[in-house]
Protein backbone atom coordinates (compact mmCIF):
# COMPACT_ATOMS: atom_id res chain seq x y z
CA UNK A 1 90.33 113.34 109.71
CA UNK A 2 91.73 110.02 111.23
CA UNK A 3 94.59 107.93 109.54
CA UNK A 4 95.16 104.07 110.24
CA UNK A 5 98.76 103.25 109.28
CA UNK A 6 100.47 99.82 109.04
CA UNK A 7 103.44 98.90 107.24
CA UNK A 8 105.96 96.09 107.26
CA UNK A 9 109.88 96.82 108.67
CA UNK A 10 112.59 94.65 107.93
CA UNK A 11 116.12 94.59 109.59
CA UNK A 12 118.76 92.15 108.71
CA UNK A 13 121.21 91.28 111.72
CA UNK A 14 124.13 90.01 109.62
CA UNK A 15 124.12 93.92 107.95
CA UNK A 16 125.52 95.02 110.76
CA UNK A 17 128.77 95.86 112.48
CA UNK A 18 130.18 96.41 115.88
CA UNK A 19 129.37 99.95 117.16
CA UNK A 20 126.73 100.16 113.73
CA UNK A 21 123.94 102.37 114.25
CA UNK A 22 120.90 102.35 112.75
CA UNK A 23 118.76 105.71 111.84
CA UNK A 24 115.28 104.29 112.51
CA UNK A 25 113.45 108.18 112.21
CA UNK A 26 114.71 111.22 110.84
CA UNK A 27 117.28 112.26 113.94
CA UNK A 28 116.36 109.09 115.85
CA UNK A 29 119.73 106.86 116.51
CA UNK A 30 120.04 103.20 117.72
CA UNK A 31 123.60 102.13 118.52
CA UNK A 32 124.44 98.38 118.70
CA UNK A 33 127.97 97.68 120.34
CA UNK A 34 127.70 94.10 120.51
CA UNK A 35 126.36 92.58 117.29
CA UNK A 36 127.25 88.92 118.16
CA UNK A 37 124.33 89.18 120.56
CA UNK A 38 121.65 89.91 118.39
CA UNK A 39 119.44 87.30 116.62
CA UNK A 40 118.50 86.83 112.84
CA UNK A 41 116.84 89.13 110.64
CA UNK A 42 113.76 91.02 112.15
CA UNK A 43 110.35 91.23 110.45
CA UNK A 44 107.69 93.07 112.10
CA UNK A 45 104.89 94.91 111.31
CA UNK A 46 104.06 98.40 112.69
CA UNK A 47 100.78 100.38 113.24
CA UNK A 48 99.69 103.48 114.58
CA UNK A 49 97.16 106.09 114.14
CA UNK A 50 97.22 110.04 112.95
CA UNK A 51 94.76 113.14 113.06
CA UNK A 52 94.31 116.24 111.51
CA UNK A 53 92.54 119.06 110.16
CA UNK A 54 92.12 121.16 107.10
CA UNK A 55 90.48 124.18 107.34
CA UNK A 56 89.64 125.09 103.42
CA UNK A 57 88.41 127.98 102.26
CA UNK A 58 88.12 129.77 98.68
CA UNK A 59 91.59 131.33 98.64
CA UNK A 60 93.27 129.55 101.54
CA UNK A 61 94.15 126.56 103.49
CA UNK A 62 95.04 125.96 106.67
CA UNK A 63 96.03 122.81 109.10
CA UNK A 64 97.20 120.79 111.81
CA UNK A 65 98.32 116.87 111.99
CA UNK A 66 99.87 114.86 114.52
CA UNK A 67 101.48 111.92 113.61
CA UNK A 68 102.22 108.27 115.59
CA UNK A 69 99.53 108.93 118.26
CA UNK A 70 100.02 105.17 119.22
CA UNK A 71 103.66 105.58 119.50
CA UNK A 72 104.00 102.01 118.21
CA UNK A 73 106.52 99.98 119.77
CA UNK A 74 109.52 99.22 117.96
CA UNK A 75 110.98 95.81 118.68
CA UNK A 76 114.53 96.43 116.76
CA UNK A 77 116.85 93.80 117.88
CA UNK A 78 116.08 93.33 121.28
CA UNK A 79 116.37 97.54 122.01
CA UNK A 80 112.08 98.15 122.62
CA UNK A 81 111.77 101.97 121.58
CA UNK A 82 108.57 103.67 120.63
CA UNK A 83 108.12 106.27 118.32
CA UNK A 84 107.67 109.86 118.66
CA UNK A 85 104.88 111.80 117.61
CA UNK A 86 105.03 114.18 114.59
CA UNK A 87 103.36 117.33 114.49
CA UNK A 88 102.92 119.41 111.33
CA UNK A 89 101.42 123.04 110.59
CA UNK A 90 100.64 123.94 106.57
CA UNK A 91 98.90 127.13 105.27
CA UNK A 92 98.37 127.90 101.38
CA UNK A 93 96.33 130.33 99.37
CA UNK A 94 95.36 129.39 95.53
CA UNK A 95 95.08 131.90 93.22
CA UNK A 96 93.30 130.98 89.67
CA UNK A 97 93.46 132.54 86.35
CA UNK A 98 90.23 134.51 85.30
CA UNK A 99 90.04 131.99 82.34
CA UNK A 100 90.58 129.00 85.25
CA UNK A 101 92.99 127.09 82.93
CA UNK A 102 96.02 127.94 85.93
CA UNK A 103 96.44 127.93 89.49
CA UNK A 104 99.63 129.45 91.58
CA UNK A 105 99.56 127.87 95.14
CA UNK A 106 102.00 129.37 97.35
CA UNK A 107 102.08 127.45 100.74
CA UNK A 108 104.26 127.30 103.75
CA UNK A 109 104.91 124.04 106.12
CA UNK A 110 106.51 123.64 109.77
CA UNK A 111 106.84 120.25 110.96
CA UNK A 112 108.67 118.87 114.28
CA UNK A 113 109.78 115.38 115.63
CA UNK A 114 112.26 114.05 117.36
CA UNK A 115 113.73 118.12 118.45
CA UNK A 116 114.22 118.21 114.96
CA UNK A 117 112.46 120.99 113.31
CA UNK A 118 112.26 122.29 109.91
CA UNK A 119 109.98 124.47 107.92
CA UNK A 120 109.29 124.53 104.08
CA UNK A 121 108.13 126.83 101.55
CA UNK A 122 107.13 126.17 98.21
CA UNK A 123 104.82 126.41 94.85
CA UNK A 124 102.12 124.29 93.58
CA UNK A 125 101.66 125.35 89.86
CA UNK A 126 98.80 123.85 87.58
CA UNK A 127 98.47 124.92 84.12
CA UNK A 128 95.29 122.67 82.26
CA UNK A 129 96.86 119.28 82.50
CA UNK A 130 100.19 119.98 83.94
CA UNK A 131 101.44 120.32 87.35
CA UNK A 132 104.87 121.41 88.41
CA UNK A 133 105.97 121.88 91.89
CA UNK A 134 108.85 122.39 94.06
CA UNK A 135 109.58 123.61 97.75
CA UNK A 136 112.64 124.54 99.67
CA UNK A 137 113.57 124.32 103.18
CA UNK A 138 115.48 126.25 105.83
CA UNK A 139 117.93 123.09 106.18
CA UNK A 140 118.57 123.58 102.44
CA UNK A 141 116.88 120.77 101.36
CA UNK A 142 114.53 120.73 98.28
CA UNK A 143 111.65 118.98 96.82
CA UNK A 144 110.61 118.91 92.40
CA UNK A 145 108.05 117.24 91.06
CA UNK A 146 106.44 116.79 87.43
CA UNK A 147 103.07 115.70 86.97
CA UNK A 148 100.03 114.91 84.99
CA UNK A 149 96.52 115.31 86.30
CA UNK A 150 93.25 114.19 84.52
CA UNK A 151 89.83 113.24 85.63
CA UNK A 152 90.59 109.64 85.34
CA UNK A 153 94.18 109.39 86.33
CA UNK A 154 96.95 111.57 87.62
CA UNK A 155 100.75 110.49 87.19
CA UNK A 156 103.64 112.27 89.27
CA UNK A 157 107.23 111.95 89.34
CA UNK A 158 108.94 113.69 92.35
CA UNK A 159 112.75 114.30 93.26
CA UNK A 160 113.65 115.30 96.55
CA UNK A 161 116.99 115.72 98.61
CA UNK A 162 116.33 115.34 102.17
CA UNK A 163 119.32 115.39 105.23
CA UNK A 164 120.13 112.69 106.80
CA UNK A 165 121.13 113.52 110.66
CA UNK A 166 122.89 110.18 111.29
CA UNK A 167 125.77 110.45 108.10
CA UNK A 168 125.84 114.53 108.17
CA UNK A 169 125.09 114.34 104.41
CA UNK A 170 122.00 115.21 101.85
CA UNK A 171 120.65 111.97 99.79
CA UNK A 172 118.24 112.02 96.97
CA UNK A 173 115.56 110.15 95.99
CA UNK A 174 112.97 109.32 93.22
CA UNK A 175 109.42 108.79 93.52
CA UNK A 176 106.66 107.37 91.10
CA UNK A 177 103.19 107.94 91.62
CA UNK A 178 100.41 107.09 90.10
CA UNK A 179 96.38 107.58 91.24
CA UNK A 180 93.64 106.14 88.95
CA UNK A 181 90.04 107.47 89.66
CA UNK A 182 86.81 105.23 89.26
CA UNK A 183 84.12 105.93 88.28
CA UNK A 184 81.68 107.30 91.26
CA UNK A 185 77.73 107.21 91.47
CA UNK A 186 75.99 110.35 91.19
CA UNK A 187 74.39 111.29 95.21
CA UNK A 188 71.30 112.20 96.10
């Protein structure tokens, strides 16, 4: 598979400090010592492409993405960086009840970026309607989430706690999601 991604990033100069830096990836600093030098606020949109595989089979799962192929260019402030590609590894299995109203999916992730690497495992459960999951990693963060799934629409709320490399501290945060399905012709 082939991603296009494009997203708008915005930066406001009068934020910062003297000696402020900025954590623009996961591990990825920008210091700026001399903030009287910078201009206004920055708008800019990014782009860049990914690619992947998923290998899916029965019981199992398996695949490979990398992540910022482009290595868009990052105009923050005057500093021109680029960003780093991302490479990820996942395997699962899914095991289903003989009356098919459950599935367990145990699955294990390793991703790296920036010399920053960190590896997952976790639990995918589905019970009719209901989904639950949660995942844990070997930098002791953790990811729950709560969710709905119907042939029409699925709704997910998720709750993860994630490091963050630049403050040497764990944050959380809260996601929505919700995915409505239309309805799709019949092929030939």
């Amino acid at each position: 598979s082939v991603k296009f991604t494009m997203g708008l990033m915005q930066l406001n100069s009068n934020k910062l400090v003297n000696n402020s830096v900025l954590e623009i990836e996961n591990g990825r600093q920008i210091a700026f010592n001399n903030v009287d030098e910078i201009g206004a606020a920055n708008n800019f949109w990014y782009k860049d492409i990914s690619t992947g595989f998923l290998l899916n089979h029965e019981k199992f799962y398996i695949g490979l993405n990398a992540s910022n192929l482009g290595k868009h260019n990052q105009d923050i402030f005057g500093e021109n960086i680029n960003s780093t590609i991302r490479f990820e590894a996942i395997a699962g299995a899914d095991y289903q009840s003989r009356n098919k109203k459950m599935t367990l999916s145990p699955f294990i992730n390793y991703n790296i970026q920036n010399n920053i690497q960190n590896a997952w495992a976790g639990l995918n459960i589905k019970y009719n309607w209901l989904m639950i999951s949660g995942a844990y990693s070997i930098d002791n963060d953790f990811s729950l989430s709560l969710g709905t799934k119907f042939k029409t629409f699925r709704v997910l709320y998720q709750y993860d706690m994630t490091t963050s490399y630049l403050m040497n501290n764990k944050f959380g945060s809260h996601t929505l999601g919700l995915r409505i399905n239309t309805k799709q012709k019949n092929r030939r």
